[in-house]
Protein backbone atom coordinates (compact mmCIF):
# COMPACT_ATOMS: atom_id res chain seq x y z
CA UNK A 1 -45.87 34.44 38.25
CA UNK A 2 -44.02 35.95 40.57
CA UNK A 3 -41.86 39.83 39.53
CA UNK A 4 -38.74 38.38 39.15
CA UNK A 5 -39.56 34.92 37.04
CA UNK A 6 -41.53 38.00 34.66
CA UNK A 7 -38.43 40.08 34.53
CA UNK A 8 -36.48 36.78 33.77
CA UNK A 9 -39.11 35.52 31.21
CA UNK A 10 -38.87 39.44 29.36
CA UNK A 11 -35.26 39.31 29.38
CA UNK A 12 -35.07 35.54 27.46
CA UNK A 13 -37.44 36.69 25.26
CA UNK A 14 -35.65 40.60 24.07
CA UNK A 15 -32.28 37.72 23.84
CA UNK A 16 -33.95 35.96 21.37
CA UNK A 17 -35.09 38.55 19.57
CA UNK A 18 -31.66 40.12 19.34
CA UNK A 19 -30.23 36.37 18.53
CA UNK A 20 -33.02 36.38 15.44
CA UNK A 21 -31.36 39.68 14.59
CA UNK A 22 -27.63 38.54 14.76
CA UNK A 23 -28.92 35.24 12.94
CA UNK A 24 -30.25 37.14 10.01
CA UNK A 25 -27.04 39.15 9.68
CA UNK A 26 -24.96 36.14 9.52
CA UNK A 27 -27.36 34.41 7.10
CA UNK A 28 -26.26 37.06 4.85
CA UNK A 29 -22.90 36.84 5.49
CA UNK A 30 -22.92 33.11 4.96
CA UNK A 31 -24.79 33.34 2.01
CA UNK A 32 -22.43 36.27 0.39
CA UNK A 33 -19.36 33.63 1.08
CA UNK A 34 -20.31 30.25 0.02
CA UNK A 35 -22.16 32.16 -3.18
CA UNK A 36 -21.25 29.15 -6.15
CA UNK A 37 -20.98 29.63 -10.30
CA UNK A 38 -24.24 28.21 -11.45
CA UNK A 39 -23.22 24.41 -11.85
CA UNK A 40 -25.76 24.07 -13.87
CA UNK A 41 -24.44 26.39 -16.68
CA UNK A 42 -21.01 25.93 -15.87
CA UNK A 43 -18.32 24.02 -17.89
CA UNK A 44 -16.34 21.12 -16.26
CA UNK A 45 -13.43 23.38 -16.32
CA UNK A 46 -15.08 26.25 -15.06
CA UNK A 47 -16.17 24.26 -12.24
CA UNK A 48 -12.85 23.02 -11.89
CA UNK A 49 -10.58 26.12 -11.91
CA UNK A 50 -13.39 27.58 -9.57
CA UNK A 51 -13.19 24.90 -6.70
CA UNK A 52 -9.08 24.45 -7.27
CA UNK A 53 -8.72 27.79 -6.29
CA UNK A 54 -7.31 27.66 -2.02
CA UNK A 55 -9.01 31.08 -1.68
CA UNK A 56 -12.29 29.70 -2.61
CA UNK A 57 -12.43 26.49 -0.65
CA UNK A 58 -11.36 28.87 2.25
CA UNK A 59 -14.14 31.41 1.80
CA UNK A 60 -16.93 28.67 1.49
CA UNK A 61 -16.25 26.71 4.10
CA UNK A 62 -16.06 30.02 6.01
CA UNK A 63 -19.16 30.69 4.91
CA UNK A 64 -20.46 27.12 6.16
CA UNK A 65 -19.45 27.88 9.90
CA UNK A 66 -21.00 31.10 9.77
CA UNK A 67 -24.55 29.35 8.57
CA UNK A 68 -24.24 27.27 11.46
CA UNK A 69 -24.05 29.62 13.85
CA UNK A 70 -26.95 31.89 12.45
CA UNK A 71 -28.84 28.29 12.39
CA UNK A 72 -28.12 27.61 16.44
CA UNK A 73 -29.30 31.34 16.60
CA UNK A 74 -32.36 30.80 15.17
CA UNK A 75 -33.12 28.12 17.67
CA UNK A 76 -33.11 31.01 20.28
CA UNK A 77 -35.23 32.79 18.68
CA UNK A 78 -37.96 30.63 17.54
CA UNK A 79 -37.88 29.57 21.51
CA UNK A 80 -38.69 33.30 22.42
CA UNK A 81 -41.27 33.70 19.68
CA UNK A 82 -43.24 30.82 20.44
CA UNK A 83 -43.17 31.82 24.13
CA UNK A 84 -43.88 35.16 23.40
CA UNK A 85 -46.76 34.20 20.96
CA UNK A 86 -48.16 31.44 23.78
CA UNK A 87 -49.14 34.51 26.12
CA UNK A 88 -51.73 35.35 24.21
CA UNK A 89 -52.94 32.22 21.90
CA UNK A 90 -54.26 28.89 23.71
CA UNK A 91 -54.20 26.96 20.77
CA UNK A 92 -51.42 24.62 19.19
CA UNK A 93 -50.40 27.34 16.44
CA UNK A 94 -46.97 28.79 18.86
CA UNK A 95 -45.88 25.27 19.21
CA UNK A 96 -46.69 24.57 15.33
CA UNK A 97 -44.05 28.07 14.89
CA UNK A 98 -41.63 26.39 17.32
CA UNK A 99 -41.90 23.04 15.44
CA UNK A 100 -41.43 24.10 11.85
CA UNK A 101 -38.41 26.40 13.26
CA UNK A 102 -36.80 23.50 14.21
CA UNK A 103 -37.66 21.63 11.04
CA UNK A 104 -36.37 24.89 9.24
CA UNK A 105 -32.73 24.64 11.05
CA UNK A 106 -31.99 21.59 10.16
CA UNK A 107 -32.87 21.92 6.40
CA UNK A 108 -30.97 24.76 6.26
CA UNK A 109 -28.09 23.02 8.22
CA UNK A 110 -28.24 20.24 5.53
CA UNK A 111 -28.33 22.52 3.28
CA UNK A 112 -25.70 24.61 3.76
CA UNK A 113 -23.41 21.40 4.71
CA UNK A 114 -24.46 18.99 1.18
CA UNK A 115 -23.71 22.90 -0.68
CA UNK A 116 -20.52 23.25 0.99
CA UNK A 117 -18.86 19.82 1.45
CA UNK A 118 -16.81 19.73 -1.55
CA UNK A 119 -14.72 22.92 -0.69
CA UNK A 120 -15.32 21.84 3.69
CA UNK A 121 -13.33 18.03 2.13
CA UNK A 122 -10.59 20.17 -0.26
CA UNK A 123 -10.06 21.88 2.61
CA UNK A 124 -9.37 19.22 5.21
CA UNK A 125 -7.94 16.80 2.50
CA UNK A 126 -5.07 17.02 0.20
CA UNK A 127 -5.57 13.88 -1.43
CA UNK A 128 -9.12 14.86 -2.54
CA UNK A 129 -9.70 15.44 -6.08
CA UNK A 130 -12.19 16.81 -8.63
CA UNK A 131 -13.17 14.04 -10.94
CA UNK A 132 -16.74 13.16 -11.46
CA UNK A 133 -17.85 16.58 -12.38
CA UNK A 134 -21.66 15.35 -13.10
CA UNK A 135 -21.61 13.75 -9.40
CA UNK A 136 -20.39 17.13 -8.51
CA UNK A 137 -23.53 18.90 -10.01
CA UNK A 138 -25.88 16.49 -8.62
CA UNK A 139 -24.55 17.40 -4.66
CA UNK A 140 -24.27 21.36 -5.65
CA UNK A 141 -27.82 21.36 -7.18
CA UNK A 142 -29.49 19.25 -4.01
CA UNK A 143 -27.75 21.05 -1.81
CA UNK A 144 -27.91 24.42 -2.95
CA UNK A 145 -31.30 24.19 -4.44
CA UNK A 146 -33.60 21.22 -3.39
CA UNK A 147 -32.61 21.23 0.65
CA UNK A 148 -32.15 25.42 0.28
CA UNK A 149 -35.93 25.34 -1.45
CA UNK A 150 -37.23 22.70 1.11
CA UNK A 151 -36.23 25.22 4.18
CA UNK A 152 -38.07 28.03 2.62
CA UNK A 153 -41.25 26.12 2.52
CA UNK A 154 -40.95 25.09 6.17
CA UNK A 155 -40.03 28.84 7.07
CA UNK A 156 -43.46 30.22 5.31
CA UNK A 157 -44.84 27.83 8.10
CA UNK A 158 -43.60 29.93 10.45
CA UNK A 159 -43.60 32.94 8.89
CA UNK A 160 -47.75 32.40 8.21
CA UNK A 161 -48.49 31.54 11.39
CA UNK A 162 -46.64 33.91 13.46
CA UNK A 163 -48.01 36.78 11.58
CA UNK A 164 -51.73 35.10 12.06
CA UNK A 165 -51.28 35.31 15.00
CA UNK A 166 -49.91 38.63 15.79
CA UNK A 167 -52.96 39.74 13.18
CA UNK A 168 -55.34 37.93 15.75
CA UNK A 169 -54.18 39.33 18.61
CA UNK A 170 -52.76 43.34 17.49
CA UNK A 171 -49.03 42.08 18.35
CA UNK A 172 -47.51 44.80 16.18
CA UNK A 173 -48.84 46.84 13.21
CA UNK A 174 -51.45 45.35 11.32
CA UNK A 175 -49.78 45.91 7.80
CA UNK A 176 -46.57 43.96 9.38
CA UNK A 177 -49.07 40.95 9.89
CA UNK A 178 -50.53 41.03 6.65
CA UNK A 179 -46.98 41.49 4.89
CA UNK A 180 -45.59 38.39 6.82
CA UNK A 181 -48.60 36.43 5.77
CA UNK A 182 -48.38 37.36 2.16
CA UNK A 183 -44.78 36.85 1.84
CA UNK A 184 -45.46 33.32 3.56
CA UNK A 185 -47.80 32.42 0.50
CA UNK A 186 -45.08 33.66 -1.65
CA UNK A 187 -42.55 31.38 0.10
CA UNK A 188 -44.11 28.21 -0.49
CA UNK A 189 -43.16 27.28 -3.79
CA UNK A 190 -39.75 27.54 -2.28
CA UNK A 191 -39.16 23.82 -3.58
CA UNK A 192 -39.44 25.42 -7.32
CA UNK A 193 -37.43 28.95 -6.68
CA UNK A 194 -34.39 27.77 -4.41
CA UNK A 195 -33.15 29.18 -2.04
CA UNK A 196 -34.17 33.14 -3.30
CA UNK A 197 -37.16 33.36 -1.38
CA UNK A 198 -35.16 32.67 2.01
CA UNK A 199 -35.01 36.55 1.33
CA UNK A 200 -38.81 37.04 2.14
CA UNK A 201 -37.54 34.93 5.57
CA UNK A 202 -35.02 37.16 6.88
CA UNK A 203 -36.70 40.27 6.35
CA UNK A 204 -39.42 39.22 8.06
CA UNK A 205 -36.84 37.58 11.08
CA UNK A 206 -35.44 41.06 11.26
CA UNK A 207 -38.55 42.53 12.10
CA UNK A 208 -39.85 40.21 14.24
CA UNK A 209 -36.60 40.04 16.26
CA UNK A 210 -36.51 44.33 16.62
CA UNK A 211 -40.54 43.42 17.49
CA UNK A 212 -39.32 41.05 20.55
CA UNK A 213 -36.40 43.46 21.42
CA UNK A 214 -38.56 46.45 21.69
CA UNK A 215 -41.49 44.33 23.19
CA UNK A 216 -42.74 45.54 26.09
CA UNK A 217 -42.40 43.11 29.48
CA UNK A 218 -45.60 40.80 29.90
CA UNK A 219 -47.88 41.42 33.53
C-alpha cells in the first residue's frame, strides 16, 4: 500500500473514531430529551397532560432527530473499527463487529422512532388525538423498552468482540479489553433491563473512539 492510500486509510479511521465520539455525545443528548414518565406507572391523565403539553412534543421529537444522527454516526465508526481491527485479525470476528453495528443502528433507529412517534405525529398533526391510552402504553413500552433492550444485546456483540480482539492482539491496555468484555456479558440481558445498559455501550464507544483518534498510523 502505497504512503499516501496509508495516510488516507489513518485519516478515515481517527474520523471515525471522532464520529463514535460525537455519536456518544448525542446519544446522551437524545436520550436526556425524549426521557418519558414511566407509562407503565402512569395514570391515563398523567399520560395525557404529559404528551398535551407543545413543549414536550417539541423536546421529544427533538430528541428523535438527534438519535438519528448519533445512529448515522455510528455507522462511521463501526466502518473504522472493523477496518482498524482487520489489520491485525484474519478471521471473520471484524466483519462479525461491523455486522452487529449495523444490526445495532437500526434497532436503535426503531427504537427511538416506535418511542417517539406519538409526540413526532402531535407534532406534525393537529387533528391527532390521545384516546386509546392502553394502545399508547403498548407502543411506549415496545419502543422504549423491547426495541431499546434488543439494541443493547446486539451492541454486547460488538462490544465482546472488539475487546477480544484488542485483548488478542495488545490494541490498547489490557484492563480496557477485559472491561469491554465484561461489560459485554453484562449487556446481554439487555432484552430484560431496557434500554439502561446502553450505558455500558457508550462508555465503552467513548473509549474506543479516543483509542482510534489517538491511534497511531498503520505501516
Amino acid at each position: 500500500m502505497s504512503q499516501g492510500a496509508r495516510a488516507r486509510r489513518w485519516t478515515f479511521e481517527r474520523g471515525g473514531g471522532a464520529a463514535g465520539l460525537a455519536a456518544t455525545l448525542l446519544m446522551v443528548v437524545s436520550t436526556a430529551l425524549t426521557s418519558v414518565p414511566d407509562e407503565g406507572k402512569s395514570s391515563d391523565q398523567q399520560l395525557a397532560d404529559f404528551y398535551s403539553d407543545s413543549g414536550t412534543q417539541l423536546r421529544v421529537w427533538a430528541g428523535a432527530l438527534v438519535g438519528i444522527v448519533a445512529a448515522l454516526l455510528f455507522l462511521w465508526f463501526f466502518v473504522a473499527l472493523r477496518d482498524r481491527l482487520a489489520r491485525v485479525e484474519p478471521s471473520g470476528l471484524p466483519t462479525l463487529v461491523l455486522g452487529a453495528g449495523l444490526v445495532f443502528v437500526v434497532f436503535a433507529l426503531l427504537a427511538g422512532m416506535v418511542g417517539t412517534a406519538l409526540p413526532a405525529g402531535l407534532v406534525y398533526s393537529e387533528e391527532l388525538e390521545l384516546t386509546d391510552f392502553d394502545a399508547l402504553r403498548v407502543v411506549l413500552i415496545l419502543g422504549n423498552h423491547y426495541l431499546s433492550g434488543a439494541a443493547a444485546t446486539i451492541a454486547a456483540v460488538v462490544v465482546f468482540s472488539s475487546s477480544f480482539l484488542a485483548r488478542r492482539h495488545h490494541l490498547y491496555a489490557r484492563w480496557l479489553a477485559w472491561a469491554g468484555m465484561v461489560v459485554a456479558v453484562l449487556m446481554v440481558p439487555g432484552l430484560l433491563f431496557a434500554g439502561f445498559l446502553l450505558v455500558g455501550f457508550m462508555v465503552w464507544a467513548a473509549l474506543t473512539g479516543v483509542w482510534l483518534v489517538r491511534g497511531e498510523p498503520a505501516g
